[in-house]
C-alpha atoms as a PDB file:
ATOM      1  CA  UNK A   1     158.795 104.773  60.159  1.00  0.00           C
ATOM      2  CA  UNK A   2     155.201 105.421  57.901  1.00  0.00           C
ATOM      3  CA  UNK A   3     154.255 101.867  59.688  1.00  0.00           C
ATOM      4  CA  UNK A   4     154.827 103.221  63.372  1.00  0.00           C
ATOM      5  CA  UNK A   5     153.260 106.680  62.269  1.00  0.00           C
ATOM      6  CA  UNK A   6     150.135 104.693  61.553  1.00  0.00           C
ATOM      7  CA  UNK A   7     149.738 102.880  64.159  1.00  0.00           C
ATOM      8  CA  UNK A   8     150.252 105.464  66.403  1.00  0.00           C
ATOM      9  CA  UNK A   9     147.847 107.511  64.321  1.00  0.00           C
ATOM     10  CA  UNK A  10     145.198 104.739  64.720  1.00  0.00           C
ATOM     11  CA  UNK A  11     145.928 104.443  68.406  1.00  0.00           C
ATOM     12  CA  UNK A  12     145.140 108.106  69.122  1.00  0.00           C
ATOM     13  CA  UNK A  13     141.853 107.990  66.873  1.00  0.00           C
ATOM     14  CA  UNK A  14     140.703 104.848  68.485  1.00  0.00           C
ATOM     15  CA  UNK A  15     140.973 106.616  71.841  1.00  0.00           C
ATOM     16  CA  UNK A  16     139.350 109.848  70.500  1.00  0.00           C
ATOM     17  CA  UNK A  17     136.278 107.919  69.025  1.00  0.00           C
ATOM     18  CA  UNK A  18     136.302 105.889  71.847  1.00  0.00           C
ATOM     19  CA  UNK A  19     135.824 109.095  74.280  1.00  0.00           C
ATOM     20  CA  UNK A  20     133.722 111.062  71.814  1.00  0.00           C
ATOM     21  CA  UNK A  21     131.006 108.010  71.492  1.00  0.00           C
ATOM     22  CA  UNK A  22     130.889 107.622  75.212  1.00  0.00           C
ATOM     23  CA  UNK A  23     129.188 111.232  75.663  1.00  0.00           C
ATOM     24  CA  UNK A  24     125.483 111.772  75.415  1.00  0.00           C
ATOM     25  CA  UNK A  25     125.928 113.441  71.998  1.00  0.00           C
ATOM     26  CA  UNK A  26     128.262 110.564  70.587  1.00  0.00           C
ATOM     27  CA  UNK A  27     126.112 107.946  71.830  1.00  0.00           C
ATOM     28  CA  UNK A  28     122.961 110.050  70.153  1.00  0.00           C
ATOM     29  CA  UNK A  29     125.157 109.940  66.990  1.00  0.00           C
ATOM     30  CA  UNK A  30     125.748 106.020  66.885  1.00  0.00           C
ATOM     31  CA  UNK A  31     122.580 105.041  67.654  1.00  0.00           C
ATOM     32  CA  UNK A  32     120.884 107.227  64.462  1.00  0.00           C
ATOM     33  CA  UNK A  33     123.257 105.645  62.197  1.00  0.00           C
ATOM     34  CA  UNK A  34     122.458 102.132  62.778  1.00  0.00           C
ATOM     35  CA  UNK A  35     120.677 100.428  59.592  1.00  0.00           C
ATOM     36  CA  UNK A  36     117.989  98.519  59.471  1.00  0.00           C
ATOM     37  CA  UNK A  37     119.913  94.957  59.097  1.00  0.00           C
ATOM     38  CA  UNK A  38     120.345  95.780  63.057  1.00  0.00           C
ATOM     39  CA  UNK A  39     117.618  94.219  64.988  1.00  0.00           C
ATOM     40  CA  UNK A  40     118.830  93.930  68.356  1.00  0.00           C
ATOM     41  CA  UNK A  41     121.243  95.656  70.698  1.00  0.00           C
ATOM     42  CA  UNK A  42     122.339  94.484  74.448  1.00  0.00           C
ATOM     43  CA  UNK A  43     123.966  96.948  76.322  1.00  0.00           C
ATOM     44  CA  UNK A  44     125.472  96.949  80.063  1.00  0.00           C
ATOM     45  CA  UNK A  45     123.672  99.309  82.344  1.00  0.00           C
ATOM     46  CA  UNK A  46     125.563  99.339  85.589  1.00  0.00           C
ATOM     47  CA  UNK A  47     123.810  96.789  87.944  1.00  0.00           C
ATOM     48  CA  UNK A  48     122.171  94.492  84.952  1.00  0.00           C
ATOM     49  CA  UNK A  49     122.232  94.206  81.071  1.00  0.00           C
ATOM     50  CA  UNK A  50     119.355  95.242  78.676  1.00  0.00           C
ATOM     51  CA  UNK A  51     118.470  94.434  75.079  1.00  0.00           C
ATOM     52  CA  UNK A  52     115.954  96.525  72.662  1.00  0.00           C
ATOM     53  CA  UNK A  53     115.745  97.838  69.093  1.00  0.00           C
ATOM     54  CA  UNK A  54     117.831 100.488  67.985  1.00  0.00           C
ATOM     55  CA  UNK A  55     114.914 101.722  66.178  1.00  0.00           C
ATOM     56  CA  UNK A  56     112.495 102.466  69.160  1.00  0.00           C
ATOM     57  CA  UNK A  57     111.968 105.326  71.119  1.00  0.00           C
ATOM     58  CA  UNK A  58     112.659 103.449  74.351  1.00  0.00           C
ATOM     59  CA  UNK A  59     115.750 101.429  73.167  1.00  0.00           C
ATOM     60  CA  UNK A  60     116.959 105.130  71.711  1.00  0.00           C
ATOM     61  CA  UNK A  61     117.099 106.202  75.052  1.00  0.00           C
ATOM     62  CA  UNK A  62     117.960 103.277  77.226  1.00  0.00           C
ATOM     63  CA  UNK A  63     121.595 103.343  74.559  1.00  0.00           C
ATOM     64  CA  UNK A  64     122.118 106.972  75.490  1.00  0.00           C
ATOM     65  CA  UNK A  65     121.203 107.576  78.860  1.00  0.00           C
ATOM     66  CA  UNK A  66     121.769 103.537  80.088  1.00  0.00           C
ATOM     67  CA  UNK A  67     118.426 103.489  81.856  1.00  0.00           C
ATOM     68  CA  UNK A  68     114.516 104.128  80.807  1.00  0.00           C
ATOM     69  CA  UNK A  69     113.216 106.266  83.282  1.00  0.00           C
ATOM     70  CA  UNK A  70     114.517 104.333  86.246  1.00  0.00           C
ATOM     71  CA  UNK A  71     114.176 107.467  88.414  1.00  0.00           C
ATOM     72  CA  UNK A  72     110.477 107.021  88.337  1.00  0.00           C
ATOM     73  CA  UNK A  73     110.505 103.550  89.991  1.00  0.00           C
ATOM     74  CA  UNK A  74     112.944 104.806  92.755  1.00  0.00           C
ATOM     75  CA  UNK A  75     111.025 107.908  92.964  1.00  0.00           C
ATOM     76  CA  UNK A  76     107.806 105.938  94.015  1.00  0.00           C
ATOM     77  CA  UNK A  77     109.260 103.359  95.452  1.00  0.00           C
ATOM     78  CA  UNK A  78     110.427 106.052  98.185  1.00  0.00           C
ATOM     79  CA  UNK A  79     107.219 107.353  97.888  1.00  0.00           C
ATOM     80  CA  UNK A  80     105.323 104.099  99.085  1.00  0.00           C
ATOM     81  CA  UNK A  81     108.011 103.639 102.319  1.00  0.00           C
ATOM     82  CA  UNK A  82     107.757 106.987 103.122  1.00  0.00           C
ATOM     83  CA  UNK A  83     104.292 106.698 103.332  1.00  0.00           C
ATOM     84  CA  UNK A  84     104.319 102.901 104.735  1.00  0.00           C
ATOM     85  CA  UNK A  85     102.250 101.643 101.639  1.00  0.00           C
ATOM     86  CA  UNK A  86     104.227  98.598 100.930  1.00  0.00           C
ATOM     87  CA  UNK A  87     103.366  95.360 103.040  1.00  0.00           C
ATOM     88  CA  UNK A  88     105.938  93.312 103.581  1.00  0.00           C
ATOM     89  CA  UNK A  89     106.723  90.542 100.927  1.00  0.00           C
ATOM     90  CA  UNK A  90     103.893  91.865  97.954  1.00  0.00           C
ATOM     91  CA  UNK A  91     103.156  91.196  94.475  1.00  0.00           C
ATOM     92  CA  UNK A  92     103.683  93.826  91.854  1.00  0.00           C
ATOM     93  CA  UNK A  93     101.488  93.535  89.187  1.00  0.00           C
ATOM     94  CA  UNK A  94     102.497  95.541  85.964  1.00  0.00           C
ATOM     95  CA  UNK A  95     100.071  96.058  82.853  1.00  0.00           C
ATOM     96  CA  UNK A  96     102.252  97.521  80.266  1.00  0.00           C
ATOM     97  CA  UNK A  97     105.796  95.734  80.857  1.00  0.00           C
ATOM     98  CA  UNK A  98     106.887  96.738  77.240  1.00  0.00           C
ATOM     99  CA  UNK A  99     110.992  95.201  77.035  1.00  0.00           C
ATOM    100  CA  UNK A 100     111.108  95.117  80.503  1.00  0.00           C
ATOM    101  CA  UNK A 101     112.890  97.814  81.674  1.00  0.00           C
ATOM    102  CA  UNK A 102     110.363  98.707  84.443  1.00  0.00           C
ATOM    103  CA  UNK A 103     110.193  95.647  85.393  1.00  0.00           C
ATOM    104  CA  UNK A 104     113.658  94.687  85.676  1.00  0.00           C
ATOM    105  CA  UNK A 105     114.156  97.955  88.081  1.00  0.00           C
ATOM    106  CA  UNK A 106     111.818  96.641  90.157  1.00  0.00           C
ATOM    107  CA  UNK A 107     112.976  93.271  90.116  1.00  0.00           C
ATOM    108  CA  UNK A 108     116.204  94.061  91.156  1.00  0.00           C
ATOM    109  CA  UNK A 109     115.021  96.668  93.929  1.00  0.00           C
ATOM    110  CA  UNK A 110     113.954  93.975  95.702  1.00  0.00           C
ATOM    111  CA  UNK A 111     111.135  95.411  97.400  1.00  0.00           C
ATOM    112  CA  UNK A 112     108.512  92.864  96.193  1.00  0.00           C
ATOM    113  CA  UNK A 113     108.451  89.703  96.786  1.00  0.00           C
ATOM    114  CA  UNK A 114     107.735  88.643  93.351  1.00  0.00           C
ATOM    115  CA  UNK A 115     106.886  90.583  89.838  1.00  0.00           C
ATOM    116  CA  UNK A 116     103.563  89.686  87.506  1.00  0.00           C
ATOM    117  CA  UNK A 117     104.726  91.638  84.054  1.00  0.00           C
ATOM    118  CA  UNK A 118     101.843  91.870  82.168  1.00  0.00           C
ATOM    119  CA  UNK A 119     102.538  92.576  77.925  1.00  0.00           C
ATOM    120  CA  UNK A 120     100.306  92.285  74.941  1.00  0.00           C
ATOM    121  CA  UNK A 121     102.561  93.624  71.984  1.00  0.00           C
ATOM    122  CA  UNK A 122     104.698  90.051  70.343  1.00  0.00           C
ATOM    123  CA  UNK A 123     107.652  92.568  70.043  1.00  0.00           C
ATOM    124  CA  UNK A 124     107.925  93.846  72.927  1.00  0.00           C
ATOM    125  CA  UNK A 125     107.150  90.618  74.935  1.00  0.00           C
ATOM    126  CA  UNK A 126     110.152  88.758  73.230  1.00  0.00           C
ATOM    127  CA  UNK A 127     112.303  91.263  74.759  1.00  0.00           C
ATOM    128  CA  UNK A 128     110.759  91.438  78.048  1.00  0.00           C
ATOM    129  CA  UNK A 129     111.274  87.629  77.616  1.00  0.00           C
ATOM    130  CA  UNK A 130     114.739  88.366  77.073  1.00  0.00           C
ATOM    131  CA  UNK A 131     115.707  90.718  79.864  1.00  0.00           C
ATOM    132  CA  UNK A 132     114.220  88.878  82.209  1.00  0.00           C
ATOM    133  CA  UNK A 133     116.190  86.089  81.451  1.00  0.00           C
ATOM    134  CA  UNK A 134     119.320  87.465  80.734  1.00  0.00           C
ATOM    135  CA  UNK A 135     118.809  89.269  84.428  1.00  0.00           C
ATOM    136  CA  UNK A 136     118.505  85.779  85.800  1.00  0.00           C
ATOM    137  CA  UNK A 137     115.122  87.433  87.291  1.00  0.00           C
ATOM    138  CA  UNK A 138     112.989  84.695  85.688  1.00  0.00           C
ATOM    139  CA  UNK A 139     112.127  82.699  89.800  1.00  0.00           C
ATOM    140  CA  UNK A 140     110.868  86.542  90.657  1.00  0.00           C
ATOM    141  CA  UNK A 141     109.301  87.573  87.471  1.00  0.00           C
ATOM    142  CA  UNK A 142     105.994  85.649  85.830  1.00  0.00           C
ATOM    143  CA  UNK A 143     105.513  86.851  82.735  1.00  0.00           C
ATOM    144  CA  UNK A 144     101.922  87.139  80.696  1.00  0.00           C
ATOM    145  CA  UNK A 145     101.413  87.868  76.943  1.00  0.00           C
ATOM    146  CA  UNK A 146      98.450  89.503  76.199  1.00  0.00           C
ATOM    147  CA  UNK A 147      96.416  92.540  77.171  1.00  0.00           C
ATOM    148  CA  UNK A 148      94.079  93.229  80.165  1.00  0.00           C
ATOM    149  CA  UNK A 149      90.468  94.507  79.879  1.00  0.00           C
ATOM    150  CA  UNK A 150      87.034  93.767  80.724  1.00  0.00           C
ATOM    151  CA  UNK A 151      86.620  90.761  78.911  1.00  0.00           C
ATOM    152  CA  UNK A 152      88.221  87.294  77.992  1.00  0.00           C
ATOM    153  CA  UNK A 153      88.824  86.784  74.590  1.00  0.00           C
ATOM    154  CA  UNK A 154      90.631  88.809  71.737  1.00  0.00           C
ATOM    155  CA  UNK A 155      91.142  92.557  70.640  1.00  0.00           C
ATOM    156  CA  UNK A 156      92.233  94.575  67.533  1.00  0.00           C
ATOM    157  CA  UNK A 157      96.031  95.678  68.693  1.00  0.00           C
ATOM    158  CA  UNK A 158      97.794  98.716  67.005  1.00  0.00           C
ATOM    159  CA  UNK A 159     101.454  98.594  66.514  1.00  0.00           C
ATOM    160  CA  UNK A 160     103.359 102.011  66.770  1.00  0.00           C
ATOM    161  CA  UNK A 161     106.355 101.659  64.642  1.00  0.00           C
ATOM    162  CA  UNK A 162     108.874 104.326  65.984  1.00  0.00           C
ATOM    163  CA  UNK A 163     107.709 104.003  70.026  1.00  0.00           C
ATOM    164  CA  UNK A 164     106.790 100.387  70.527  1.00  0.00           C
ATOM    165  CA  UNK A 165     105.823 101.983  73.878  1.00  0.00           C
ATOM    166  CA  UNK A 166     103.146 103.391  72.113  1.00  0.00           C
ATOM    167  CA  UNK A 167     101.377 100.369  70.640  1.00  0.00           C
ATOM    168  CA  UNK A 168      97.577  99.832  72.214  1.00  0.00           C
ATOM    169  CA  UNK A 169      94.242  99.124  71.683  1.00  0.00           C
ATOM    170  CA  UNK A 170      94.007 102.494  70.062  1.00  0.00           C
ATOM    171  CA  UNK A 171      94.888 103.198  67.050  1.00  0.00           C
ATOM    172  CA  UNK A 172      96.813 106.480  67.080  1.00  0.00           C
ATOM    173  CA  UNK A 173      98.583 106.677  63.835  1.00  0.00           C
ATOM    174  CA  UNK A 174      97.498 105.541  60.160  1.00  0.00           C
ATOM    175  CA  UNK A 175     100.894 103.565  60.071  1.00  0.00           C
ATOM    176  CA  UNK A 176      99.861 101.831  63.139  1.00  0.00           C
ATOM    177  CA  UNK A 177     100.291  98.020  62.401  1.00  0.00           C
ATOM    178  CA  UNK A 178      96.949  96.067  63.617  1.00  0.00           C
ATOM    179  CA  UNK A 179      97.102  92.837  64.874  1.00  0.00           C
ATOM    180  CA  UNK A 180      95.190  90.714  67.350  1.00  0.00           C
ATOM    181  CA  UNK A 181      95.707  89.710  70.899  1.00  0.00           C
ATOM    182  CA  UNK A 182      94.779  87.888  73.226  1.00  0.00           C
ATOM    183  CA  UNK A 183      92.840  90.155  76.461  1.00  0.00           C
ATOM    184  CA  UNK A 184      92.165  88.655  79.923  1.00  0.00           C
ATOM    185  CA  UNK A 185      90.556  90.382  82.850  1.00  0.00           C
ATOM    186  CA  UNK A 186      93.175  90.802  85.462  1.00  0.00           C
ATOM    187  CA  UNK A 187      91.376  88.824  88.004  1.00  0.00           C
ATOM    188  CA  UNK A 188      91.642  85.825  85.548  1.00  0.00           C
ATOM    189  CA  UNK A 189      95.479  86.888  84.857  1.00  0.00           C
ATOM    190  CA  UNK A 190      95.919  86.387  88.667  1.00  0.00           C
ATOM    191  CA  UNK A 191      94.141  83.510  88.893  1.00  0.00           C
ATOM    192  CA  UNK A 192      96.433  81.487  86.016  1.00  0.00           C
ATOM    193  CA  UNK A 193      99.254  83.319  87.565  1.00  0.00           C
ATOM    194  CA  UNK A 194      98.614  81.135  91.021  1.00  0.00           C
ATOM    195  CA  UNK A 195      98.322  84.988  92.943  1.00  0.00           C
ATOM    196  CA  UNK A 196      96.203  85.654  95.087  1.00  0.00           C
ATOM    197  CA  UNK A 197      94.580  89.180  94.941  1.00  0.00           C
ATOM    198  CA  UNK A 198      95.151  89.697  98.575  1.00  0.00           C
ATOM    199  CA  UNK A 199      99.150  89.628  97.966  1.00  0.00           C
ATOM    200  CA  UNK A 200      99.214  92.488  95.079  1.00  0.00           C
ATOM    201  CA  UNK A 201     101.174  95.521  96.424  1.00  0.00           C
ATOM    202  CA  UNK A 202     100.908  97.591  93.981  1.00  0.00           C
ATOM    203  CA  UNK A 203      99.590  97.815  90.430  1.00  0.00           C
ATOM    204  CA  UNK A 204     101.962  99.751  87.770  1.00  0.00           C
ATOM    205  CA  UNK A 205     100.095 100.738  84.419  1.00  0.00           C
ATOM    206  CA  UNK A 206     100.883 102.209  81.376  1.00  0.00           C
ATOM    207  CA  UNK A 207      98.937 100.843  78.532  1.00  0.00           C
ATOM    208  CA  UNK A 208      98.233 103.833  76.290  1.00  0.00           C
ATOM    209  CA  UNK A 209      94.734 104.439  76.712  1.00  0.00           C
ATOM    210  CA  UNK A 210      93.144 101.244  78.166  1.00  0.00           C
ATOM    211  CA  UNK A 211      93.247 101.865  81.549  1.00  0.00           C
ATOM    212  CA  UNK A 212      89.888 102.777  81.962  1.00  0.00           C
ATOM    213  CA  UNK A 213      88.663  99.019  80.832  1.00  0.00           C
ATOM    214  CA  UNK A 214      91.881  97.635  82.432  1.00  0.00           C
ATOM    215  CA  UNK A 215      90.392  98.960  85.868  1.00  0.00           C
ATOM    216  CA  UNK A 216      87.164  97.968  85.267  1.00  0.00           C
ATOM    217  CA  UNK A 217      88.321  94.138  85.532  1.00  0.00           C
ATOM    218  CA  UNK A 218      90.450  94.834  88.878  1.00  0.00           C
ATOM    219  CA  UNK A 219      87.448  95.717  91.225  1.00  0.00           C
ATOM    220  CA  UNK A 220      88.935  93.073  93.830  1.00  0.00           C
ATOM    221  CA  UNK A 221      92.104  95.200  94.033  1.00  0.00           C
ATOM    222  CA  UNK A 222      90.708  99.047  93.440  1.00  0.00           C
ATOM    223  CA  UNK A 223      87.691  97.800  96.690  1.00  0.00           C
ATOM    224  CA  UNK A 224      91.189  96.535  99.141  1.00  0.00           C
ATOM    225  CA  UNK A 225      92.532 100.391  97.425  1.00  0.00           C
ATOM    226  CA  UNK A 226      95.758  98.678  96.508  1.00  0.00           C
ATOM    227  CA  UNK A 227      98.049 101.722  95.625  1.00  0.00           C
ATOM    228  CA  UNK A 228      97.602 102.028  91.913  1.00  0.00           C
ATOM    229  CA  UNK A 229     100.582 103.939  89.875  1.00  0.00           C
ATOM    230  CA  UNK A 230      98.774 105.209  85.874  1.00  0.00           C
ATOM    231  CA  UNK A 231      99.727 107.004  83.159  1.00  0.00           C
ATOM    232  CA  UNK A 232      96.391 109.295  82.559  1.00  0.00           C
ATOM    233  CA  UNK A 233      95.449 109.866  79.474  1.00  0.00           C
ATOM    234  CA  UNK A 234      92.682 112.558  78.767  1.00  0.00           C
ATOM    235  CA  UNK A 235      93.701 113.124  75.358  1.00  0.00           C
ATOM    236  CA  UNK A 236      93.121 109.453  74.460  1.00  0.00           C
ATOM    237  CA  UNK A 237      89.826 108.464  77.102  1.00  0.00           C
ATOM    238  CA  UNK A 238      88.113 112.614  75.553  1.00  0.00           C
ATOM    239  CA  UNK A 239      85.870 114.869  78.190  1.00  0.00           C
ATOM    240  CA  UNK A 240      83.035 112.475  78.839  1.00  0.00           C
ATOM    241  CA  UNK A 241      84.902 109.153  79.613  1.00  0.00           C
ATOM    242  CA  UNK A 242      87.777 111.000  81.406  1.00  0.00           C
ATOM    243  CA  UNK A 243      84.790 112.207  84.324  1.00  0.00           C
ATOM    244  CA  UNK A 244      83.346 109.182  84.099  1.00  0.00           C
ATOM    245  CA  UNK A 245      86.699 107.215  85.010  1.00  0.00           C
ATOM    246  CA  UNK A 246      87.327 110.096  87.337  1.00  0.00           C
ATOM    247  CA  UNK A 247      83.878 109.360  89.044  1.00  0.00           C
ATOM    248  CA  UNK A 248      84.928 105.220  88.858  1.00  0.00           C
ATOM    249  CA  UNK A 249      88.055 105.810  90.829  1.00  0.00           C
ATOM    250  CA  UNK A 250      86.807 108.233  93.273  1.00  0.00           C
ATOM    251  CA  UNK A 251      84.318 105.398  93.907  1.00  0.00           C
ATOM    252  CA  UNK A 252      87.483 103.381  95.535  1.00  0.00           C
ATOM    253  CA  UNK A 253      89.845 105.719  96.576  1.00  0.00           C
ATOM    254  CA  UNK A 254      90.325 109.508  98.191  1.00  0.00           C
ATOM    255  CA  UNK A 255      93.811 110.204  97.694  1.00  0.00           C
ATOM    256  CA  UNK A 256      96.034 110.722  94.950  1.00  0.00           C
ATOM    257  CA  UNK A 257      99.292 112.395  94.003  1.00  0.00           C
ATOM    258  CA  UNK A 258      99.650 113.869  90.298  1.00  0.00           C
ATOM    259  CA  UNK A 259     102.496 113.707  88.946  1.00  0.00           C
ATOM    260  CA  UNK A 260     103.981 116.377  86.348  1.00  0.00           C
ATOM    261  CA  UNK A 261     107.629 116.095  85.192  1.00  0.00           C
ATOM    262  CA  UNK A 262     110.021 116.663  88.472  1.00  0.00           C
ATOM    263  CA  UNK A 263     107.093 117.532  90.765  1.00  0.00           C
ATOM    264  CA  UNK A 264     104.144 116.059  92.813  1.00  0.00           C
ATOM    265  CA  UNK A 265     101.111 117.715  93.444  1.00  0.00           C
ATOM    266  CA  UNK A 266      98.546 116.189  96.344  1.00  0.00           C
ATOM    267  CA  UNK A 267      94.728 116.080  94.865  1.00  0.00           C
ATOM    268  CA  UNK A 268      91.039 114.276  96.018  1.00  0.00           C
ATOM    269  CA  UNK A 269      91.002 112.025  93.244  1.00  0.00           C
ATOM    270  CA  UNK A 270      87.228 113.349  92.490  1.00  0.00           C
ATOM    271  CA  UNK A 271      89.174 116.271  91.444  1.00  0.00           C
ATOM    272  CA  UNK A 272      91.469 114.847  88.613  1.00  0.00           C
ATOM    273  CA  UNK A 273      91.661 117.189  86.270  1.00  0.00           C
ATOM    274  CA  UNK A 274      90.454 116.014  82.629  1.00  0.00           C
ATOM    275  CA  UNK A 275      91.045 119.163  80.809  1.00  0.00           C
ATOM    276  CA  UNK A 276      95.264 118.525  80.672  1.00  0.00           C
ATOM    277  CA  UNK A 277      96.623 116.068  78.089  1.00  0.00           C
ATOM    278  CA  UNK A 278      98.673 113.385  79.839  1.00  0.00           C
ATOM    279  CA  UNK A 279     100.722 112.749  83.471  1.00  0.00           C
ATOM    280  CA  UNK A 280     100.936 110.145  86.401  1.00  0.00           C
ATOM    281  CA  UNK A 281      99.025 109.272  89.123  1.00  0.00           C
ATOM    282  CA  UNK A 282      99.518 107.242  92.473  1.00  0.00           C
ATOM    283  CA  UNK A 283      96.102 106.483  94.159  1.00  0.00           C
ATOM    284  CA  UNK A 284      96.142 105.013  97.385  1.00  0.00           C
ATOM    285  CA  UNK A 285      94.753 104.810 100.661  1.00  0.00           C
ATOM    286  CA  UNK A 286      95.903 107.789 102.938  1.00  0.00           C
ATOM    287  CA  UNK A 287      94.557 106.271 105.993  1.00  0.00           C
ATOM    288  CA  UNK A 288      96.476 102.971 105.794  1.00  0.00           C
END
């Protein structure tokens, strides 16, 4: 009778755990108490499987809400048809592909053609490596590990240890982890890629601060004003270069949309603002 008690006991606590660590909070809850002999994590997502580190920001997030900030990709996606932006069988090319999450979205959207995933931090690149593969997105995904700026060669790299999304080539904590990488201008990361400038769509950025020398090397696609998707950074470029990378877009483009949280604002991309700390911008071509 104390044997059937148990197990009966045990049933109805395995299905309480089971419900309690598949809510927000529970999943919160699991994910903080995982020690540091825990590495790696795959989880399913729905549509496609992801892996990370329990002990990043990103892979935090991805394990309790199943995505990273998919809603942004399918937010400007819609964006980009509404405004008939996309040509018809493009090339995305992403600086900043982190684990991959971005770029699997996209990958699996289906709206280009093919995906150039662009990643400069060893950590992160293994498990864009990873997703990609495990997506069996590797014959629409080329993959490129190292950083893109003005020049060919090598760069100091800085290693955030709690947000690997926040690793760069600016150092922005004293914990920060330097290491060196390898930085190509994009046109050369095309060229070895076999692309052809003329068949980028769109270019997706997030690289924590280097944008403005990322841009400088992608004149080719900022002259054909190629709809270009940023995180914008004034608190990283300070006053001076943030109006003088104002002035260097403005030199391509007109139009812009600034993004802040749920909302989109229209703006002349002369008139950026540089005295806010961080959002997104789309710059495109309004007369396409």
């Amino acid at each position: 009778m104390k044997t059937r008690s148990n197990r009966q006991f045990n049933r109805i606590r395995t299905r309480i755990a089971r419900w309690f660590f598949n809510t927000r909070y529970g999943r919160e809850l699991l994910i903080s108490s995982i020690g540091p002999r825990v590495q790696k994590l795959t989880v399913d997502c729905g549509d496609h499987v992801m892996s990370f580190s329990p002990h990043d920001y990103i892979g935090r997030k991805i394990f309790r809400k199943g995505h990273f900030e998919r809603d942004h990709v399918d937010r400007l996606i819609g964006i980009l048809k509404e405004r008939r932006l996309l040509p018809e069988g493009s090339t995305l090319l992403e600086l900043g592909g982190n684990i991959g999450t971005q770029t699997v979205y996209f990958a699996l959207n289906e709206t280009f053609s093919h995906v150039i995933s662009v990643e400069p931090d060893p950590r992160n690149f293994d498990l864009l490596r990873t997703n990609v593969a495990q997506n069996r997105l590797g014959d629409r995904v080329t993959l490129v590990n190292c950083a893109a700026g003005e020049n060919q060669g090598e760069i100091d790299f800085f290693q955030h240890q709690n947000n690997h999304g926040k690793s760069s080539a600016r150092r922005h904590n004293a914990s920060d982890c330097k290491i060196v990488v390898p930085v190509k201008p994009v046109s050369s990361i095309l060229a070895e890629a076999g692309t052809d400038p003329d068949d980028i769509g769109l270019v997706w950025m997030d690289i924590e601060g280097y944008e403005p020398l990322a841009c400088h090397s992608m004149q080719a696609l900022l002259a054909r004003r190629v709809p270009l998707y940023m995180e914008f950074s004034p608190a990283f470029y300070g006053p001076d270069q943030s109006a003088a990378f104002v002035q260097y877009l403005a030199g391509f483009y007109d139009d812009c949309l600034i993004f802040r949280e749920e909302t989109s604002t229209p703006a002349k991309v002369r008139e950026i603002p540089i005295n806010e700390r961080q959002f997104d911008i789309l710059l495109f071509d309004a007369a396409i």
